[in-house]
N, C-alpha and C. Protein backbone atom coordinates (compact mmCIF):
# COMPACT_ATOMS: atom_id res chain seq x y z
N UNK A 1 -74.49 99.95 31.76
CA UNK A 1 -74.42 99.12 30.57
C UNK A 1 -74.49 97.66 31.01
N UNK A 2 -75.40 96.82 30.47
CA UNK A 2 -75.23 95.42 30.52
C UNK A 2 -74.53 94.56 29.87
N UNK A 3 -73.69 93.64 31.10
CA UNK A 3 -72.84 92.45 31.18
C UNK A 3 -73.50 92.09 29.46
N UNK A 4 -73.10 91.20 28.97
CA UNK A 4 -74.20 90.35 27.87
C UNK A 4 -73.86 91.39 26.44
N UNK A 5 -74.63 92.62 26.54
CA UNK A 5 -74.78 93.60 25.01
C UNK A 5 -73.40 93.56 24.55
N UNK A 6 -73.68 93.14 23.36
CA UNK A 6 -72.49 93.54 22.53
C UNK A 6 -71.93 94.64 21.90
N UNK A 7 -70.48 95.28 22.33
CA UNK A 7 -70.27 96.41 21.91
C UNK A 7 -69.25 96.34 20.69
N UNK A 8 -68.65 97.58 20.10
CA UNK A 8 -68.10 97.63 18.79
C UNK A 8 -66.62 97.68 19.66
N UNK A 9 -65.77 97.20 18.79
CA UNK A 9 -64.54 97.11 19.35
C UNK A 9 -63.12 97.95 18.10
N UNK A 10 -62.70 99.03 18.95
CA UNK A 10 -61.48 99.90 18.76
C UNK A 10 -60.69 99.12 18.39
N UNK A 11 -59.32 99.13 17.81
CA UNK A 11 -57.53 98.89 18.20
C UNK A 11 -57.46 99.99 17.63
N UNK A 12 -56.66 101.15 18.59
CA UNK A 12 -55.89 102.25 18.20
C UNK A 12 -54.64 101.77 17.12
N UNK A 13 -54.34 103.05 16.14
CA UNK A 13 -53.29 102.82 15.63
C UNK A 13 -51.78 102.65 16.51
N UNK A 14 -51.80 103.34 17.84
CA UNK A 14 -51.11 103.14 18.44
C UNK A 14 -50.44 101.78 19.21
N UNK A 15 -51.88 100.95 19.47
CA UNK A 15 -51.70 100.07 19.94
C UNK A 15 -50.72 98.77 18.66
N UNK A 16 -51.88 98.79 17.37
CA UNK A 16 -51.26 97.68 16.65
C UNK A 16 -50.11 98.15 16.14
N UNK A 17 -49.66 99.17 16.39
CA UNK A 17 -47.99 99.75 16.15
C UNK A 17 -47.07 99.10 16.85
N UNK A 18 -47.63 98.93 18.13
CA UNK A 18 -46.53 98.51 19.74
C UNK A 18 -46.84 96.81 19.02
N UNK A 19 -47.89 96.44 18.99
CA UNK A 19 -47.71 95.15 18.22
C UNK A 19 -46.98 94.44 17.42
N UNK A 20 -47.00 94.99 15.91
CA UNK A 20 -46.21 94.73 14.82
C UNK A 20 -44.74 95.18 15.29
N UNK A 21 -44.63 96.27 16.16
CA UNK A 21 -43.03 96.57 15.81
C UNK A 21 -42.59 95.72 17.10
N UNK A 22 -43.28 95.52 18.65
CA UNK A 22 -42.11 94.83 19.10
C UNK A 22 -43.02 93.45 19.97
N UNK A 23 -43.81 93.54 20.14
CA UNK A 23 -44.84 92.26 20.18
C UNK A 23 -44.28 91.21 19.17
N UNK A 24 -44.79 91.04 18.03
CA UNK A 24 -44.72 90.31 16.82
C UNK A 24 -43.10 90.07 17.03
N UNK A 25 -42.24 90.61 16.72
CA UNK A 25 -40.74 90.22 16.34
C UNK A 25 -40.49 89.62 17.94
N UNK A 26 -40.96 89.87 18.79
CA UNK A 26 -40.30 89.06 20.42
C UNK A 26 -40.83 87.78 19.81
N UNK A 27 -42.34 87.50 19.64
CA UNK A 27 -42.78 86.90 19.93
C UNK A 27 -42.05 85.77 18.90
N UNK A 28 -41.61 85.98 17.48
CA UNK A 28 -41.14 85.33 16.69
C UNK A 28 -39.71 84.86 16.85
N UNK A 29 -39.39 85.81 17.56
CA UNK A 29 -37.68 85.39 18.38
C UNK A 29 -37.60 84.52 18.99
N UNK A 30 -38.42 84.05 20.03
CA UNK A 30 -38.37 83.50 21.10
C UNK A 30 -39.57 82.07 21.29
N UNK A 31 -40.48 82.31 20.14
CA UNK A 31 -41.04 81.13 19.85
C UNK A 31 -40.97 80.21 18.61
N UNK A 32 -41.53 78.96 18.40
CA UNK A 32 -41.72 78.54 16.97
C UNK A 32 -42.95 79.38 16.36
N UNK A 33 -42.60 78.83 15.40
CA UNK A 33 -43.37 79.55 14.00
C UNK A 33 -45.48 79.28 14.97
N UNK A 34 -45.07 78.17 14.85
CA UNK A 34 -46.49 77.38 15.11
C UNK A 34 -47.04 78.19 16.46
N UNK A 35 -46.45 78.52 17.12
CA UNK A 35 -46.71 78.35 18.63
C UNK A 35 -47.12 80.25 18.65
N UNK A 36 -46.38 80.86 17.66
CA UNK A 36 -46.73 82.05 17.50
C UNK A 36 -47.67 82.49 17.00
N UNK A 37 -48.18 81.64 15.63
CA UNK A 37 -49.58 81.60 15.43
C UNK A 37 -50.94 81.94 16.59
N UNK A 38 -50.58 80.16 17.28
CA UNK A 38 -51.40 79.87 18.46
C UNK A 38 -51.48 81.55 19.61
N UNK A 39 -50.47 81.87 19.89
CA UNK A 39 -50.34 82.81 20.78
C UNK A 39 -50.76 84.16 19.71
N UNK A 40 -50.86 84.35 19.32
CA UNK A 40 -51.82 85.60 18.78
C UNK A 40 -52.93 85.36 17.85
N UNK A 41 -53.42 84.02 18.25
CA UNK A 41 -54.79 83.82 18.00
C UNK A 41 -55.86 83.89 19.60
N UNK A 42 -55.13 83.21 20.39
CA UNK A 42 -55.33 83.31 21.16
C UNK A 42 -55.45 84.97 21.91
N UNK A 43 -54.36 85.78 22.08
CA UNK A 43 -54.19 86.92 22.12
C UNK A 43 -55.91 87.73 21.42
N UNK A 44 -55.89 87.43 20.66
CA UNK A 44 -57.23 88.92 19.63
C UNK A 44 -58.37 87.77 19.99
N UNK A 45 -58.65 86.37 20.20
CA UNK A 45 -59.65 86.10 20.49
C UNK A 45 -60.45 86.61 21.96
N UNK A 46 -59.03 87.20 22.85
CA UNK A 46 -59.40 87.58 24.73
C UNK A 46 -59.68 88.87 23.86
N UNK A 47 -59.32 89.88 23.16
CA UNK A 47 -59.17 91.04 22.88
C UNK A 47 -60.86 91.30 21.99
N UNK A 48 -61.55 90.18 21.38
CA UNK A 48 -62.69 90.72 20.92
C UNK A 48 -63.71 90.06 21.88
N UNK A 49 -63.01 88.84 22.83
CA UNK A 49 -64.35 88.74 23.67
C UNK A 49 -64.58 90.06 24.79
N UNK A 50 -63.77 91.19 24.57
CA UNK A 50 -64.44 92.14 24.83
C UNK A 50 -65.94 93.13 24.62
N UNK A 51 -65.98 92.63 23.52
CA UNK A 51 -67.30 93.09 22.94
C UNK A 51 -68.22 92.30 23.78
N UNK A 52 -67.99 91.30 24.59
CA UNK A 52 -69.27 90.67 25.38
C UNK A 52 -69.11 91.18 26.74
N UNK A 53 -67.51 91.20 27.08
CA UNK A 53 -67.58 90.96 29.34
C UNK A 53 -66.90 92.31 29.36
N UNK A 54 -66.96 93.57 28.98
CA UNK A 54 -65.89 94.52 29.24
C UNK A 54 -65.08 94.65 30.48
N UNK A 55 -66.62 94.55 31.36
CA UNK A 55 -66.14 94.99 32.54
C UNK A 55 -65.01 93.72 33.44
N UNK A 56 -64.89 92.51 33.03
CA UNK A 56 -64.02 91.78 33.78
C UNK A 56 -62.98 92.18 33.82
N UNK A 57 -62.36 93.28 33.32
CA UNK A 57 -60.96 93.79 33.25
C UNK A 57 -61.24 94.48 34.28
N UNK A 58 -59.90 94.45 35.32
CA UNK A 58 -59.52 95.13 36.07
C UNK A 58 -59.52 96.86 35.93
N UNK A 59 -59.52 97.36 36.74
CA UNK A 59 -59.28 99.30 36.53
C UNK A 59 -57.41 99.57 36.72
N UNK A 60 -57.29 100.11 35.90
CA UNK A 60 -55.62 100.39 35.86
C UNK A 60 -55.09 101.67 36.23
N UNK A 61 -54.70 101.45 37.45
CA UNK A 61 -55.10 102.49 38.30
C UNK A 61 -54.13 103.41 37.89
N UNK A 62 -52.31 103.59 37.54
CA UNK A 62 -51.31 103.88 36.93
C UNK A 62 -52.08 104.99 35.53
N UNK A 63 -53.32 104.72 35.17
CA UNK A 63 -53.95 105.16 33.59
C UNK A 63 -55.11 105.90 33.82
N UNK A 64 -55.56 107.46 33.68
CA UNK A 64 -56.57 107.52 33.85
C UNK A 64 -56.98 108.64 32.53
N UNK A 65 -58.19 108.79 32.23
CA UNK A 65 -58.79 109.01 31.00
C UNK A 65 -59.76 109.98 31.48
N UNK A 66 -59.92 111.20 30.85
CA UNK A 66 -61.27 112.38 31.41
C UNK A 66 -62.40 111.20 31.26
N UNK A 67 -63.18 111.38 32.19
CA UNK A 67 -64.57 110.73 32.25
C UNK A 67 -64.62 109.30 31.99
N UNK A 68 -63.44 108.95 32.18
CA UNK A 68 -63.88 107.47 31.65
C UNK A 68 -62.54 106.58 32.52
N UNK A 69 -63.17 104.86 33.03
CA UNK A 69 -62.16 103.96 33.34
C UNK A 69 -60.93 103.43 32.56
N UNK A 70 -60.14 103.38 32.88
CA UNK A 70 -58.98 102.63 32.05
C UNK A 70 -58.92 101.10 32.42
N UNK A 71 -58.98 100.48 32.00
CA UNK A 71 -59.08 98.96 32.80
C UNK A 71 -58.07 98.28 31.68
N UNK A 72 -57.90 96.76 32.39
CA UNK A 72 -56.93 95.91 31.68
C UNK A 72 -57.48 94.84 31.82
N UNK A 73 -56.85 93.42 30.76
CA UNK A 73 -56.97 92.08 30.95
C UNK A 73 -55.70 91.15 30.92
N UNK A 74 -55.12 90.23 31.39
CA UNK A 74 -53.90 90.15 31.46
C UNK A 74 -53.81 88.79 30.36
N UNK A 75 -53.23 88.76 29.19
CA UNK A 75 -52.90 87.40 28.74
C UNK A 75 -51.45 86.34 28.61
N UNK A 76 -51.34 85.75 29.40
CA UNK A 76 -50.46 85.11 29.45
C UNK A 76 -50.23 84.00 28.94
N UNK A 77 -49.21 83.81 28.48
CA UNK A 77 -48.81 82.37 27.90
C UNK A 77 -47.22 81.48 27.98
N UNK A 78 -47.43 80.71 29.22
CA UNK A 78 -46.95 80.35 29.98
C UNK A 78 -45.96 81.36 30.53
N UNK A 79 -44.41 80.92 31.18
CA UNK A 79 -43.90 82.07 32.01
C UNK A 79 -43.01 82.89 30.98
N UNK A 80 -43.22 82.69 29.99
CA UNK A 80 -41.97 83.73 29.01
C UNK A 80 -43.02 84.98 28.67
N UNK A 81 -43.99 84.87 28.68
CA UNK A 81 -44.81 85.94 27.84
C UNK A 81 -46.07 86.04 28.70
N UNK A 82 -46.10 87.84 28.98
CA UNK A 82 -47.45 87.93 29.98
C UNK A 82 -47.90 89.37 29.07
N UNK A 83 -49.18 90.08 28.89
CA UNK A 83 -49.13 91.30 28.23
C UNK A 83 -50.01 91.87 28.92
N UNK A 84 -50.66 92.96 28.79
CA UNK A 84 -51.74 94.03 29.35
C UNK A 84 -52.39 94.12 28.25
N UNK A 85 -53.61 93.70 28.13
CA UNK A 85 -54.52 94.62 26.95
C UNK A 85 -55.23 95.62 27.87
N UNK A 86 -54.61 96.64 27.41
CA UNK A 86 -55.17 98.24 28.10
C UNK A 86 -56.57 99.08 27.29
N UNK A 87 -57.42 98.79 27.80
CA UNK A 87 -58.58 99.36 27.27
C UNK A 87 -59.77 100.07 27.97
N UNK A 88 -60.37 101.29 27.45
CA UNK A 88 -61.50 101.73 28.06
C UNK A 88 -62.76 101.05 27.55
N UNK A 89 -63.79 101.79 28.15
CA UNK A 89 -65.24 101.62 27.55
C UNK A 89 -65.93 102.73 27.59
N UNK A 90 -66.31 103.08 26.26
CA UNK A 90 -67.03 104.61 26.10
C UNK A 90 -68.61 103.77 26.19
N UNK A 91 -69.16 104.38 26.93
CA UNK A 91 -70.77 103.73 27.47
C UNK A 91 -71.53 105.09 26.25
N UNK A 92 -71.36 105.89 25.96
CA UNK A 92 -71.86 106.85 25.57
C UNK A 92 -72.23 106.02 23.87
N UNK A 93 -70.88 105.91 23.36
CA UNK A 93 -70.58 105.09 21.85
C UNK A 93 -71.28 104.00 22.10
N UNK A 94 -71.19 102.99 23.06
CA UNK A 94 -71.13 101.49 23.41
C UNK A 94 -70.10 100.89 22.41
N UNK A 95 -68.82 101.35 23.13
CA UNK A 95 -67.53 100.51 22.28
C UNK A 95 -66.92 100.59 23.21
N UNK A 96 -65.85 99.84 22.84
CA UNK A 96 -64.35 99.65 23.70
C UNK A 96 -63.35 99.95 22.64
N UNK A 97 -62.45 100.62 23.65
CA UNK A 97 -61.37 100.97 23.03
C UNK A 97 -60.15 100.32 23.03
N UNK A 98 -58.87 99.41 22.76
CA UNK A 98 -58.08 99.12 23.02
C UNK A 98 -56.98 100.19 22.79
N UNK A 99 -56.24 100.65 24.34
CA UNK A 99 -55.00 101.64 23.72
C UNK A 99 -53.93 101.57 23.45
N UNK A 100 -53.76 99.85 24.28
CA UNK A 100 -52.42 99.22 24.57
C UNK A 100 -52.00 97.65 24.50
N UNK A 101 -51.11 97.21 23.95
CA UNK A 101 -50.52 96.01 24.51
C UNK A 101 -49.67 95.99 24.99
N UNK A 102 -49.34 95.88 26.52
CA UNK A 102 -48.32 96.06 27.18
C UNK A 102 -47.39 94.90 28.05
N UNK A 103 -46.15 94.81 27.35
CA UNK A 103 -45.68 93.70 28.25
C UNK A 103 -45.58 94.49 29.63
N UNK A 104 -45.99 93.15 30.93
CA UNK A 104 -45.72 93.13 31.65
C UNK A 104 -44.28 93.83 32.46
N UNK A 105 -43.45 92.83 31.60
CA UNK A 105 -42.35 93.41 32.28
C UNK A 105 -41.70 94.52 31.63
N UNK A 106 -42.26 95.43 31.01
CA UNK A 106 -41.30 96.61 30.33
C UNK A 106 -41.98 97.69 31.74
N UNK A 107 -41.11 99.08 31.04
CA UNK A 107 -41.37 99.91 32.38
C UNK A 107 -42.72 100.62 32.56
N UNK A 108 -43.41 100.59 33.72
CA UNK A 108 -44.61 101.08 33.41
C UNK A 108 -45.20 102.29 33.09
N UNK A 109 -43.57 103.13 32.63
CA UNK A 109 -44.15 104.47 32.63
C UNK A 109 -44.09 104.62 31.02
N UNK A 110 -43.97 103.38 30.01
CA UNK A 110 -43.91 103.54 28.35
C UNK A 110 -45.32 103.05 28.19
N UNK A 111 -46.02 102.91 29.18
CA UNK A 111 -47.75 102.09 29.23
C UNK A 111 -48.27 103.56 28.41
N UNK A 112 -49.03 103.23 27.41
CA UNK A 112 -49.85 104.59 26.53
C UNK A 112 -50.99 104.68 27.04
N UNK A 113 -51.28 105.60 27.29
CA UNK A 113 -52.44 106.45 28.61
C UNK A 113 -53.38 107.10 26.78
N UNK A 114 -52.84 107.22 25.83
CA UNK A 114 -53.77 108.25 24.79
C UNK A 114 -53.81 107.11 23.75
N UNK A 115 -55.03 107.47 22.85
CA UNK A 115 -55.66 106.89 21.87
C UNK A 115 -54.82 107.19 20.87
């Protein structure tokens, strides 16, 4: 598949679940109003420039999927907040899947391996 083609882009229900229920409320705890905006605009803008660079995400080696890579991209914003966007690429579909947003520091064995 070529760098460049644009593919269709997934969020599992699973994923924007881990979002809304504990993403969103950290993120509103612990930041201003404003700054939370910024940080999950930022956040889904790395998450659809997937549809252009898939492959710059790393392979996640902890995650593996029949026939297919598990890879990640890491977004951070400054040192309070780091996450995993956990996603494959079905070359077959030409999409990406997102399965996960994963903080960093939670344990790596609550990381969601299924769609």
């Amino acid at each position: 598949m070529d760098e460049g083609k644009r593919l269709g882009l997934i969020l599992t229900d699973s994923c924007l679940l881990r979002f809304k229920q504990e993403i969103l409320p950290y993120l509103e705890t612990y930041f201003h109003p404003n700054r939370v905006v910024k940080i999950v605009d930022e956040l889904f803008e790395k998450v659809n420039s997937l549809k252009l660079m898939p492959y710059r995400g790393a392979l996640e080696k902890s995650l593996t999927r029949e026939g297919e890579e598990v890879r990640f991209l890491i977004y951070k914003s400054g040192d309070q907040f780091e996450l995993k966007i956990i996603f494959f690429i079905d070359q077959l579909e030409t999409k990406v899947t997102v399965i996960d947003f994963f903080p960093t520091k939670m344990n790596p064995l609550k990381m969601q391996s299924r769609a």
